[in-house]
N, C-alpha and C. Protein backbone atom coordinates (compact mmCIF):
# COMPACT_ATOMS: atom_id res chain seq x y z
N UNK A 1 58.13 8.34 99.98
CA UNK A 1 59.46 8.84 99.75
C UNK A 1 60.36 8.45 100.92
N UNK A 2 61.38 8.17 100.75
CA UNK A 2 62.15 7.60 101.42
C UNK A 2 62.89 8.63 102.12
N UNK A 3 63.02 9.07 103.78
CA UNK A 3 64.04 9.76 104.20
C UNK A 3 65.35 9.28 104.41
N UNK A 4 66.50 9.43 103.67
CA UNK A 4 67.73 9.00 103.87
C UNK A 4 68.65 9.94 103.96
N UNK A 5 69.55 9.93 104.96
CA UNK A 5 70.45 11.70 105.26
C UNK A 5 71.69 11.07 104.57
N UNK A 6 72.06 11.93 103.68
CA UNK A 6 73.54 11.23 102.94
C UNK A 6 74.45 12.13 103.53
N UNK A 7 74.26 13.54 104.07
CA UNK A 7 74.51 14.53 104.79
C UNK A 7 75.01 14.63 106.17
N UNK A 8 76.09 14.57 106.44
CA UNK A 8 76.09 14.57 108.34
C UNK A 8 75.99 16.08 108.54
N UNK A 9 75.11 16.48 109.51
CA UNK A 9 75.00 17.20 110.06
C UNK A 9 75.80 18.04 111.47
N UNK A 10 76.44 18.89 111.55
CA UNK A 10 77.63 19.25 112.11
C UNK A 10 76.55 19.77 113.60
N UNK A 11 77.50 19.68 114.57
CA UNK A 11 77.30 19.45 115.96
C UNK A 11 77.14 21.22 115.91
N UNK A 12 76.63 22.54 115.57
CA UNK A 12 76.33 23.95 116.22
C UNK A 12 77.05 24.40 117.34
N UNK A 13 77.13 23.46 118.02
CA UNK A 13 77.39 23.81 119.72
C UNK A 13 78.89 23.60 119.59
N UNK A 14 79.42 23.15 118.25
CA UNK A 14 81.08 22.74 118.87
C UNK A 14 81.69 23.76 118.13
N UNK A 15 82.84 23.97 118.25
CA UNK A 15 83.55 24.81 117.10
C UNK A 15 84.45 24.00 116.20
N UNK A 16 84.13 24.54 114.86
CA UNK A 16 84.72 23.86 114.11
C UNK A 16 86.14 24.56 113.78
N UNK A 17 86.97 23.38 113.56
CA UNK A 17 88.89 23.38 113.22
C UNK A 17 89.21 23.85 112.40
N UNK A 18 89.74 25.18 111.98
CA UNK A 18 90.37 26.14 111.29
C UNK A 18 91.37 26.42 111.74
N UNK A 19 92.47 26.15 110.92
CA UNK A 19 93.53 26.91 111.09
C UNK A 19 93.98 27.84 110.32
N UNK A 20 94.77 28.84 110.95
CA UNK A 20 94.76 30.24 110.05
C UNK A 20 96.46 30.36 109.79
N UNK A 21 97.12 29.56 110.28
CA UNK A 21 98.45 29.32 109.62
C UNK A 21 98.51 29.08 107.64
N UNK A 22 98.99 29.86 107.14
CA UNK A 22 98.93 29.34 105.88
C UNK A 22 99.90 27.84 105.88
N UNK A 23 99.51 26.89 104.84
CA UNK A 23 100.45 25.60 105.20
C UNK A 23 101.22 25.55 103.15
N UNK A 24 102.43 25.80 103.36
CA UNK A 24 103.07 25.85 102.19
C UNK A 24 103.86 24.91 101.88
N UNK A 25 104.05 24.62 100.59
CA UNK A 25 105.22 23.56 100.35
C UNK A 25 106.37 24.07 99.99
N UNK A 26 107.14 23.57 101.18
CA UNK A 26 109.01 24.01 100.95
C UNK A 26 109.67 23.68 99.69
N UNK A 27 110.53 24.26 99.65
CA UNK A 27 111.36 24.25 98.35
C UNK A 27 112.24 22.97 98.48
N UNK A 28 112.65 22.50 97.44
CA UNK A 28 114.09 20.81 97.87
C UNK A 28 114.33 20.98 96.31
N UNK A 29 115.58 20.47 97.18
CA UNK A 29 116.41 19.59 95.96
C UNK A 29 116.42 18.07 96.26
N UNK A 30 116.41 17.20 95.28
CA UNK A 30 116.42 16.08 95.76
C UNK A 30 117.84 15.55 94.71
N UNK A 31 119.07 15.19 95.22
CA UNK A 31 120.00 14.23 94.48
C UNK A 31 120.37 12.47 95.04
N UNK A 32 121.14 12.09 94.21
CA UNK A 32 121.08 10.85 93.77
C UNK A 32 122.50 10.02 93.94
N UNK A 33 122.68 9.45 94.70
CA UNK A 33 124.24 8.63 94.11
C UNK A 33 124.28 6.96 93.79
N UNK A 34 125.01 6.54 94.33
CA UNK A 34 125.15 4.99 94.07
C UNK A 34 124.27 4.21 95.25
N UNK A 35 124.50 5.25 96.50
CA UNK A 35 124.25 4.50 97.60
C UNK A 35 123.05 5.09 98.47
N UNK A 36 122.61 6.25 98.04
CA UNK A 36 121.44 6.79 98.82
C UNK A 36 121.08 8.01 98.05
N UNK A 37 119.33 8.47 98.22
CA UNK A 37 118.40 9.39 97.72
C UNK A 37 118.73 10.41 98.66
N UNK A 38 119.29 11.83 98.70
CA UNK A 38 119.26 12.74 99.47
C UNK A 38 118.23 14.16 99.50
N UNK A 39 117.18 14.24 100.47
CA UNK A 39 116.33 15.44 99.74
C UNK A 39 116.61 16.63 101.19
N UNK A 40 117.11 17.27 100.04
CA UNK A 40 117.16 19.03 100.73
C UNK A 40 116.18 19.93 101.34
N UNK A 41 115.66 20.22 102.53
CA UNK A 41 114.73 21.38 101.75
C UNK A 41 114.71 22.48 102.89
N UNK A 42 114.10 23.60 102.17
CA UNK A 42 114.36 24.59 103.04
C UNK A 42 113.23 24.73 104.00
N UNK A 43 113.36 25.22 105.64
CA UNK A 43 112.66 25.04 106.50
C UNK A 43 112.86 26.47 107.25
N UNK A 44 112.78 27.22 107.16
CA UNK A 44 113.26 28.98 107.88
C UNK A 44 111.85 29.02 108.84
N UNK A 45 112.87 29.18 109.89
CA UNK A 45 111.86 29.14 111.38
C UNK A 45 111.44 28.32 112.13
N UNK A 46 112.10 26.92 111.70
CA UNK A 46 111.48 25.83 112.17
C UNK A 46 112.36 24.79 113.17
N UNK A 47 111.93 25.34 114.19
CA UNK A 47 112.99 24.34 114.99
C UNK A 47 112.98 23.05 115.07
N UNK A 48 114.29 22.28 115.59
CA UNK A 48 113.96 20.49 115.57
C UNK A 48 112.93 19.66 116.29
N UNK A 49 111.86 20.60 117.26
CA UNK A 49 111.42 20.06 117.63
C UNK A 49 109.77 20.01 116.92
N UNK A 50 109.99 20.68 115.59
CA UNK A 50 108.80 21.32 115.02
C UNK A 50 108.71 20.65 113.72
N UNK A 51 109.64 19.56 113.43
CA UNK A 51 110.07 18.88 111.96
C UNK A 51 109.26 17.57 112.57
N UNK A 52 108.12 17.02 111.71
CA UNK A 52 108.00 15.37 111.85
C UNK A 52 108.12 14.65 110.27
N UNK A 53 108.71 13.72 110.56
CA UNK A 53 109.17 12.69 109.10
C UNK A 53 107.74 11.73 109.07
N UNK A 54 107.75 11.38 108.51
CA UNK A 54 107.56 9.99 108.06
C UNK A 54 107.71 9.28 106.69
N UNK A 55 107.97 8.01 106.82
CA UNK A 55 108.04 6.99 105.50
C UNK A 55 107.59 5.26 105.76
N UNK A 56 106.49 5.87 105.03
CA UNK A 56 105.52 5.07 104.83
C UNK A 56 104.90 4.23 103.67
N UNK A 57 105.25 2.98 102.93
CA UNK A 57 105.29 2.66 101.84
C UNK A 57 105.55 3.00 100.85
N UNK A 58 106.75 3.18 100.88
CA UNK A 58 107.57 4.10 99.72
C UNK A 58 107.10 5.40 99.77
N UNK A 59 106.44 6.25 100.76
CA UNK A 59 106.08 7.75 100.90
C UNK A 59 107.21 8.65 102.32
N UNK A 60 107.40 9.64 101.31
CA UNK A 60 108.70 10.22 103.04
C UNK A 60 106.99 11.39 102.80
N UNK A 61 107.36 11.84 103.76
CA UNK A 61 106.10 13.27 104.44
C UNK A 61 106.35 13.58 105.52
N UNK A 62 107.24 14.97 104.93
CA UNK A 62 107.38 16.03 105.60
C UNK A 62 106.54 17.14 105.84
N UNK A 63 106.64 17.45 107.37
CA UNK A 63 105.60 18.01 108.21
C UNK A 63 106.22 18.67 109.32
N UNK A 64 105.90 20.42 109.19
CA UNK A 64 107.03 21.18 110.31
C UNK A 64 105.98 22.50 110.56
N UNK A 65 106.52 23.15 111.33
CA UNK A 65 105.90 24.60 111.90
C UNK A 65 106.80 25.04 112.52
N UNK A 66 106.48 26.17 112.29
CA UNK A 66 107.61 27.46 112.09
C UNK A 66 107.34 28.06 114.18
N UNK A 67 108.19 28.68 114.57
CA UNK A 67 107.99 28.69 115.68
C UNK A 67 107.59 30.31 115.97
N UNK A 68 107.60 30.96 117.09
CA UNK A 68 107.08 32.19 117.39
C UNK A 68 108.95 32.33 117.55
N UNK A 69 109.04 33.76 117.22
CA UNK A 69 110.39 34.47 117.82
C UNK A 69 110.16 35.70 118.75
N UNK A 70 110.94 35.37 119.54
CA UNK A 70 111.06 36.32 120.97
C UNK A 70 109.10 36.45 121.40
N UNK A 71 109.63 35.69 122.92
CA UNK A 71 108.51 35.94 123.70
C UNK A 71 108.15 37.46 124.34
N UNK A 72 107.20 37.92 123.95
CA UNK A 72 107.22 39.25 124.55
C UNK A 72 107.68 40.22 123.42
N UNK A 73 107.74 39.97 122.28
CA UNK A 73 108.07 40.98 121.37
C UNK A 73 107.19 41.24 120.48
N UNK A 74 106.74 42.60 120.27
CA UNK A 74 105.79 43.34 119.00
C UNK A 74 106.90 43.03 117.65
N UNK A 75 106.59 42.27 116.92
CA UNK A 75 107.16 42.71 115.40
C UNK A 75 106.75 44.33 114.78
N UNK A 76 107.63 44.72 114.37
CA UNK A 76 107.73 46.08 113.56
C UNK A 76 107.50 45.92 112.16
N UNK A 77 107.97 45.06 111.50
CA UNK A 77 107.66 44.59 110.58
C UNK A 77 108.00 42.86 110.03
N UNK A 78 106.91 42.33 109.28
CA UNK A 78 107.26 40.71 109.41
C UNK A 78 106.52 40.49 107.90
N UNK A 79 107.80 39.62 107.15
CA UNK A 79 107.65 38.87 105.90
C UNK A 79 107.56 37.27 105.86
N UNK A 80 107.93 37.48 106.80
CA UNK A 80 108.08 35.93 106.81
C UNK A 80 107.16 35.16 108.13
N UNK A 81 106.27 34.98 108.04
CA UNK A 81 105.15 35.34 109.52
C UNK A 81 105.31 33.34 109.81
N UNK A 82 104.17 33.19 110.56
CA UNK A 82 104.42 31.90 111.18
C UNK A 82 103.63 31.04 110.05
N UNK A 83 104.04 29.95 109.52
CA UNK A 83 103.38 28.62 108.74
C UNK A 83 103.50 27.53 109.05
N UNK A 84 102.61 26.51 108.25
CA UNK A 84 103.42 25.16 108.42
C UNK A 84 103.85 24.82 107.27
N UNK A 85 104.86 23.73 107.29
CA UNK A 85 105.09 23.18 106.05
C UNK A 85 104.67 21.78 105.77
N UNK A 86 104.62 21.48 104.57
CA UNK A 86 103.67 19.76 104.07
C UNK A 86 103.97 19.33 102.67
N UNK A 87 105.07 18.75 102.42
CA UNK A 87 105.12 18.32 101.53
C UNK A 87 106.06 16.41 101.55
N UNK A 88 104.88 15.66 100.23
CA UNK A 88 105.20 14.90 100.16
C UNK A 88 105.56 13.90 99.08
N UNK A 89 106.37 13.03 98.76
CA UNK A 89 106.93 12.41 98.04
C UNK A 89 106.75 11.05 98.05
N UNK A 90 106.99 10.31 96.85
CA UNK A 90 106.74 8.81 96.14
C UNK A 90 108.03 8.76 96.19
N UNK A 91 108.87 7.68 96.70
CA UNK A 91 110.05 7.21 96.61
C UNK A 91 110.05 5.94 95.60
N UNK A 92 110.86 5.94 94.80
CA UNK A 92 111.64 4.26 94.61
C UNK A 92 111.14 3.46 95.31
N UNK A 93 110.49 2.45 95.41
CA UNK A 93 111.09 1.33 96.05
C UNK A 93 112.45 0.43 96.50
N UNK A 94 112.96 0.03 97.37
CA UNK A 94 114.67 0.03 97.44
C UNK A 94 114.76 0.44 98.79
N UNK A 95 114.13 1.62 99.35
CA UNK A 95 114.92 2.06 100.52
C UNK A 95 114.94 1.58 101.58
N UNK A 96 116.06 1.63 102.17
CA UNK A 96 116.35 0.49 103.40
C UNK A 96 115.93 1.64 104.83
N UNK A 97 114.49 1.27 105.24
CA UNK A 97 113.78 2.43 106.10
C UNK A 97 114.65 2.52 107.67
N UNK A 98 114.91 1.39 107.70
CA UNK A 98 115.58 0.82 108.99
C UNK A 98 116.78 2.42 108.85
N UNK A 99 117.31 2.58 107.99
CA UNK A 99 118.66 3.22 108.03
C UNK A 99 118.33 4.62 107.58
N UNK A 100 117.46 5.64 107.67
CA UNK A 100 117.32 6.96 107.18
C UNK A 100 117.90 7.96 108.20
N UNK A 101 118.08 8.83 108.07
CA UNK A 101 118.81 10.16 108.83
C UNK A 101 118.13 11.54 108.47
N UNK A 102 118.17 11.89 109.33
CA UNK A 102 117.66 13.01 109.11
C UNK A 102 118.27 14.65 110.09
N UNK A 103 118.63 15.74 109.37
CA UNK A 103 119.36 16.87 110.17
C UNK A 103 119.31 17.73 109.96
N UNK A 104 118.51 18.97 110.63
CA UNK A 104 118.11 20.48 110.35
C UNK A 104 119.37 21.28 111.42
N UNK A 105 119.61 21.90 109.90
CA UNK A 105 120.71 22.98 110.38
C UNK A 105 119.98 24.13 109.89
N UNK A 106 120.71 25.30 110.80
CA UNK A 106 120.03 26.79 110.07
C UNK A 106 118.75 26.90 109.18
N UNK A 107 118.06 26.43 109.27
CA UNK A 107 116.51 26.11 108.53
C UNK A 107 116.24 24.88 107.46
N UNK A 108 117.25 24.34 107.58
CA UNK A 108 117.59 23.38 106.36
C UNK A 108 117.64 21.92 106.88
N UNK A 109 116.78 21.19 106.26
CA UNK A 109 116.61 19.56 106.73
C UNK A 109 117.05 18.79 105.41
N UNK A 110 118.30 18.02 105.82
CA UNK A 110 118.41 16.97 105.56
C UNK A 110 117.93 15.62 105.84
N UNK A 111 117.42 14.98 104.99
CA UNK A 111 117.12 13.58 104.60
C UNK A 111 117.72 12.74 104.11
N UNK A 112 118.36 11.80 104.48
CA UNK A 112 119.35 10.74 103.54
C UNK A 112 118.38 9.31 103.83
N UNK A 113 118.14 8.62 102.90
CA UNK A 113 117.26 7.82 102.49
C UNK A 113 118.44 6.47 101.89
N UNK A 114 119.22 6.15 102.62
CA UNK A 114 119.99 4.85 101.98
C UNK A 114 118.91 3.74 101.09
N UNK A 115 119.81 3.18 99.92
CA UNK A 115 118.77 2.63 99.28
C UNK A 115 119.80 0.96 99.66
N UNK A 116 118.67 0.37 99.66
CA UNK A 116 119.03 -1.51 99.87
C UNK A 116 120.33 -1.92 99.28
N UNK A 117 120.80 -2.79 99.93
CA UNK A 117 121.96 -3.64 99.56
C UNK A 117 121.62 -4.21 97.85
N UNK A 118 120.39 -4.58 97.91
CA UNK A 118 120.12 -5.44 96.58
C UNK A 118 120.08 -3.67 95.30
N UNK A 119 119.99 -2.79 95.82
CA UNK A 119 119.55 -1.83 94.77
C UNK A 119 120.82 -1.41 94.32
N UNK A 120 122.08 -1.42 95.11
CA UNK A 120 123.36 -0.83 94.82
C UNK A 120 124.23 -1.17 93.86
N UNK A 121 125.02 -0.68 93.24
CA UNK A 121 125.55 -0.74 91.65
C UNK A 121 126.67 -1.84 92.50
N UNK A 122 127.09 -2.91 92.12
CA UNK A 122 128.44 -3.99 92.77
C UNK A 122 129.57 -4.55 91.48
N UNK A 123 130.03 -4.48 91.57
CA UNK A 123 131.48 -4.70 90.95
C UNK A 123 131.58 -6.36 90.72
N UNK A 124 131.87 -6.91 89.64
CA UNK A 124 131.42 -8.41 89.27
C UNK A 124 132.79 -8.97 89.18
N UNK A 125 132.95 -9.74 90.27
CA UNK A 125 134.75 -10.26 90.04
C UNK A 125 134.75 -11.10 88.55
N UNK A 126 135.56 -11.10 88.28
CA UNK A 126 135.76 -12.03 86.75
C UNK A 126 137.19 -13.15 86.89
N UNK A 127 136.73 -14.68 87.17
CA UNK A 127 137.53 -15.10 86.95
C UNK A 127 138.43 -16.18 85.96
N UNK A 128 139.28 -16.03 85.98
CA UNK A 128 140.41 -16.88 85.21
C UNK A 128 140.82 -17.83 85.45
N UNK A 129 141.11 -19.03 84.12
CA UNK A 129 141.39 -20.46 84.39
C UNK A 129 143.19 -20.28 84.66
């Protein structure tokens, strides 16, 4: 009989990575115009230094954590406790990556996703003899 471990066997001595943050997916709106994909979404607690983007073959992935409030303070009561957030999206193809923006106000991150010169609706001169 053949011994073959298809199984890795975990190291005892180390501790294994749990995190006890629940990790939720934020709420968005995502709209549309002639000239760029804009996605909304809500981020409560999360400061700018706690938001990471990425877009990655037609994928945006959003990725944030919520921060602690007041150092030194007992909460009395808390609904809204500390998380992360993770949510991600399939874009169009089109978007011109070079040119994206991005801006969290009051818990709220904006994304503007300009889409390519070649994707944009253009106006066809018509001319006359």
């Amino acid at each position: 009989m053949s011994e073959k471990k298809d199984i890795e066997v975990r190291d005892e001595s180390l501790p294994e990575r749990v995190s006890r943050r629940p990790v939720v997916a934020p709420p968005v709106d995502i709209y549309e115009s002639a000239d760029e994909v804009v996605v909304v979404a809500d981020l409560p607690g999360v400061a700018e230094t706690g938001v990471n983007l990425h877009f990655e073959k037609d994928e945006l992935r959003i990725e944030a954590t919520t921060t602690a409030v007041g150092d030194g303070w007992s909460p009395l009561f808390r609904e809204l406790g500390q998380r992360d957030y993770r949510r991600v999206f399939q874009v169009a193809p089109g978007i011109d990556a070079d040119k994206i923006s991005a801006e969290l106000k009051a818990g709220v991150l904006t994304v503007k996703l300009p889409k390519a010169s070649s994707l944009k609706p253009r106006q066809i001169a018509i001319k006359s003899e």
